[in-house]
Protein backbone atom coordinates (compact mmCIF):
# COMPACT_ATOMS: atom_id res chain seq x y z
CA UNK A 1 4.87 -74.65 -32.79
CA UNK A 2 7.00 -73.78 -35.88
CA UNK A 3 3.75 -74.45 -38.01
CA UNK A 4 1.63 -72.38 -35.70
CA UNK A 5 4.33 -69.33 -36.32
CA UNK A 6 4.51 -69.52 -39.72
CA UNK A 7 0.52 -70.10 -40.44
CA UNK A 8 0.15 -66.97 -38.51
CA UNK A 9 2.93 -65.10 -39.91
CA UNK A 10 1.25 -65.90 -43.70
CA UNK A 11 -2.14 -64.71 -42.10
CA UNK A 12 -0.44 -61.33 -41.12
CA UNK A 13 0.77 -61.09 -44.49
CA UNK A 14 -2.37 -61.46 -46.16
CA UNK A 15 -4.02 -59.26 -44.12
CA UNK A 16 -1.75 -56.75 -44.84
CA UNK A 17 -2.34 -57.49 -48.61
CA UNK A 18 2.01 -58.23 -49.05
CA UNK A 19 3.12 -61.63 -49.88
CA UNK A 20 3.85 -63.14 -46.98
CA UNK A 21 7.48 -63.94 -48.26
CA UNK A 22 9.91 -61.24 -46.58
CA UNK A 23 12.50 -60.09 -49.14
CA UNK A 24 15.76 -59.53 -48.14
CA UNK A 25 16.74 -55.59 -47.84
CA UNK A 26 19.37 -54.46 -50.26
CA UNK A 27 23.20 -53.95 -48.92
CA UNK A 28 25.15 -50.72 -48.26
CA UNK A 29 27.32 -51.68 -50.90
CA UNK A 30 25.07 -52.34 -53.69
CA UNK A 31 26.74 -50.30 -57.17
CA UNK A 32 30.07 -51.23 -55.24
CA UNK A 33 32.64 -54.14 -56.77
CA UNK A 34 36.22 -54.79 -56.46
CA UNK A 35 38.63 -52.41 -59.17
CA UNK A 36 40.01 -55.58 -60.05
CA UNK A 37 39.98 -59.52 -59.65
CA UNK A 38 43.67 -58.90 -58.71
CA UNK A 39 43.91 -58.23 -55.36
CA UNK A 40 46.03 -55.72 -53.89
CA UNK A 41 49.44 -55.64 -52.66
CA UNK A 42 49.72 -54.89 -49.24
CA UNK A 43 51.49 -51.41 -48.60
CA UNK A 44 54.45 -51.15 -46.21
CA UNK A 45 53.97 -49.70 -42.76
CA UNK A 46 55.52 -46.45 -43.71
CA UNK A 47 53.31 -46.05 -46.75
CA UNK A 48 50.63 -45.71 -44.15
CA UNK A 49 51.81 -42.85 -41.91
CA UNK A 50 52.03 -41.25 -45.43
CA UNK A 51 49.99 -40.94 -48.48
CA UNK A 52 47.89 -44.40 -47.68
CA UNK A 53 45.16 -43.44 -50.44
CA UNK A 54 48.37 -43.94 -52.97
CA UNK A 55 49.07 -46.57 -50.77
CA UNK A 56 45.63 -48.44 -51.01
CA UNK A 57 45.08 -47.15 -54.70
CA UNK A 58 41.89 -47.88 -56.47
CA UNK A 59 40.25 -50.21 -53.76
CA UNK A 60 39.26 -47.08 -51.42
CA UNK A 61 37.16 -45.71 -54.84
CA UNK A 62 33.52 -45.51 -53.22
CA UNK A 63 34.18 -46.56 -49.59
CA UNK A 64 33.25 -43.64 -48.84
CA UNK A 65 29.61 -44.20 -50.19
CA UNK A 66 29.70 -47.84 -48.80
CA UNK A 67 30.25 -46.51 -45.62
CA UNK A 68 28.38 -43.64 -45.04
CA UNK A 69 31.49 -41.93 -43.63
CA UNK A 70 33.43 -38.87 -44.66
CA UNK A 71 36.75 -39.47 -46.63
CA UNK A 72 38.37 -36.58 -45.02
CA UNK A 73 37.68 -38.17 -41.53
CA UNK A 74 39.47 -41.54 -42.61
CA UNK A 75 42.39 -42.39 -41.16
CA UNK A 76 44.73 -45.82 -41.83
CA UNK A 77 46.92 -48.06 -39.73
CA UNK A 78 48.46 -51.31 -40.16
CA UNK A 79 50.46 -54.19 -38.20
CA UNK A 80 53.83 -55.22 -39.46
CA UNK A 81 54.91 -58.24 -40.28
CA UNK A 82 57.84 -59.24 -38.36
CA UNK A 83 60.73 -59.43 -41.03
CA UNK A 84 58.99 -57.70 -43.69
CA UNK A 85 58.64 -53.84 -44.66
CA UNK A 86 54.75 -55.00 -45.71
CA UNK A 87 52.03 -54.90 -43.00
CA UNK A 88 49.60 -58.61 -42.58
CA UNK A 89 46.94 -56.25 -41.74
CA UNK A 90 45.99 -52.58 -42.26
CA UNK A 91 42.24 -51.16 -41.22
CA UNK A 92 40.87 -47.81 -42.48
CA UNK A 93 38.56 -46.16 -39.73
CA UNK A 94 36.34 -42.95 -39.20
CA UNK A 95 36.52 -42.06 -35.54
CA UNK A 96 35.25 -44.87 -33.88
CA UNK A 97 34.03 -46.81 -36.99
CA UNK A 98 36.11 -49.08 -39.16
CA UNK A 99 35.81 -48.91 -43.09
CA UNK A 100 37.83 -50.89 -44.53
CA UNK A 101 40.21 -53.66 -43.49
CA UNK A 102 42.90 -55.72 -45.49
CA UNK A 103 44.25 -58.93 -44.38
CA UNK A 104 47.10 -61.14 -45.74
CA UNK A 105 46.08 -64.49 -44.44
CA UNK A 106 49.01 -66.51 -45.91
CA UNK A 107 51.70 -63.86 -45.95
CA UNK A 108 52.69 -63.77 -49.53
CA UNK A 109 52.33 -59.75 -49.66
CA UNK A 110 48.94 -59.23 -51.02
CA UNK A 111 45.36 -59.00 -49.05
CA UNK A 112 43.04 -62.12 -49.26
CA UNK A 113 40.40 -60.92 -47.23
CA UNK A 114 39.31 -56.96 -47.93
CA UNK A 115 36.13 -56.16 -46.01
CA UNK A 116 34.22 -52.55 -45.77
CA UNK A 117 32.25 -51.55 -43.20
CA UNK A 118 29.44 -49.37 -42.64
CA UNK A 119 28.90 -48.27 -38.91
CA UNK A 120 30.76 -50.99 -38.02
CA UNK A 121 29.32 -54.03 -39.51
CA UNK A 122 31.17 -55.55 -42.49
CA UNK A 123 28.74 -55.10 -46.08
CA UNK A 124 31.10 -55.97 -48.18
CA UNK A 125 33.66 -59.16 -48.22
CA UNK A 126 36.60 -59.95 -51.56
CA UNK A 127 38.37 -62.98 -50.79
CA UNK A 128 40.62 -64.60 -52.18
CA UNK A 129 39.85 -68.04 -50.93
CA UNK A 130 42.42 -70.81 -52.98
CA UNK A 131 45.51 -67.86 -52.56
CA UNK A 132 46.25 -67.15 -55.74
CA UNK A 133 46.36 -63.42 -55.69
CA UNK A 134 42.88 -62.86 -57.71
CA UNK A 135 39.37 -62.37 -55.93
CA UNK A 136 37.16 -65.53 -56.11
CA UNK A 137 34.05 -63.79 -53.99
CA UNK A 138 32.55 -60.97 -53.41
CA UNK A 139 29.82 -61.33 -50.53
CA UNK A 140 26.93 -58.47 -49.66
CA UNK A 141 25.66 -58.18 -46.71
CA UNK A 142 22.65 -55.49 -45.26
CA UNK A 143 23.54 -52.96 -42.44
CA UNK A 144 22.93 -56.01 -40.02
CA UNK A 145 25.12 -58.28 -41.43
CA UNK A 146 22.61 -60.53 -43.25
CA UNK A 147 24.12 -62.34 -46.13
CA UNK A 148 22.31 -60.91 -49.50
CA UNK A 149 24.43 -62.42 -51.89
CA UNK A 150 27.36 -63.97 -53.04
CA UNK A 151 28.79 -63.85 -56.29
CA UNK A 152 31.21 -66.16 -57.25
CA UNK A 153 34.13 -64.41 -59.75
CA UNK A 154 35.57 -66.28 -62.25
């Protein structure tokens, strides 16, 4: 059956004259990487109901590209962390949408996981994945999620 499929799935593309190979589509966030292999410090709860593009600094340059959305429409929030003035999680949406979200996974004060969005699917991934404090991957994805690529930082 899967030979049957794929026999006439090359015979489509042949007749079509394209290789019968599908390429992946490009992501959202292609021309987008990460300010910085440090990752950021996450901002206190109050920083939020303020000035949160101080607050979030240099990682919010070109979200607003990645995500289709318009920067004036953004808005931020963030859970706190019981005991500490720093949130574990803050998320950056456009009306319904997110565009952003940070997460500190282990507590220690800075984000491990920083994803952006673009009508609601996640394009763009840094993690942090050994803790350190400095990004080890950046992942791509297309509009549908599909994983395009994954480079590993070093």
């Amino acid at each position: 059956m899967v030979r049957l499929l794929a026999m006439s799935l090359l015979g489509v593309g042949l007749a079509a004259g394209r290789p019968a190979v599908a390429t992946a589509q490009g992501s959202p966030a292609d021309g987008w990487s990460p300010p910085s292999r440090e990752m950021p410090t996450m901002p206190a709860a109050e920083a939020l109901r303020g000035d949160w593009r101080t607050a979030l600094g240099g990682w919010m340059r070109g979200v607003e590209a990645v995500s289709g959305a318009d920067a004036a429409q953004f808005r931020a929030s963030g859970d706190a962390r019981p005991g500490s003035p720093r949130v574990r999680f803050v998320r950056v949406t456009s009306g319904p949408y997110p565009v952003a979200a940070w997460s500190d996974r282990n507590g220690d004060g800075r984000a491990d996981l920083i994803e952006l969005f673009r009508t609601g699917t996640a394009v763009a991934q840094v993690v942090d994945a050994d803790f350190d404090g400095r990004a080890d991957v950046v992942r791509y994805h297309t509009a549908d999620g599909a994983l395009v690529r994954e480079e590993r930082l070093r």
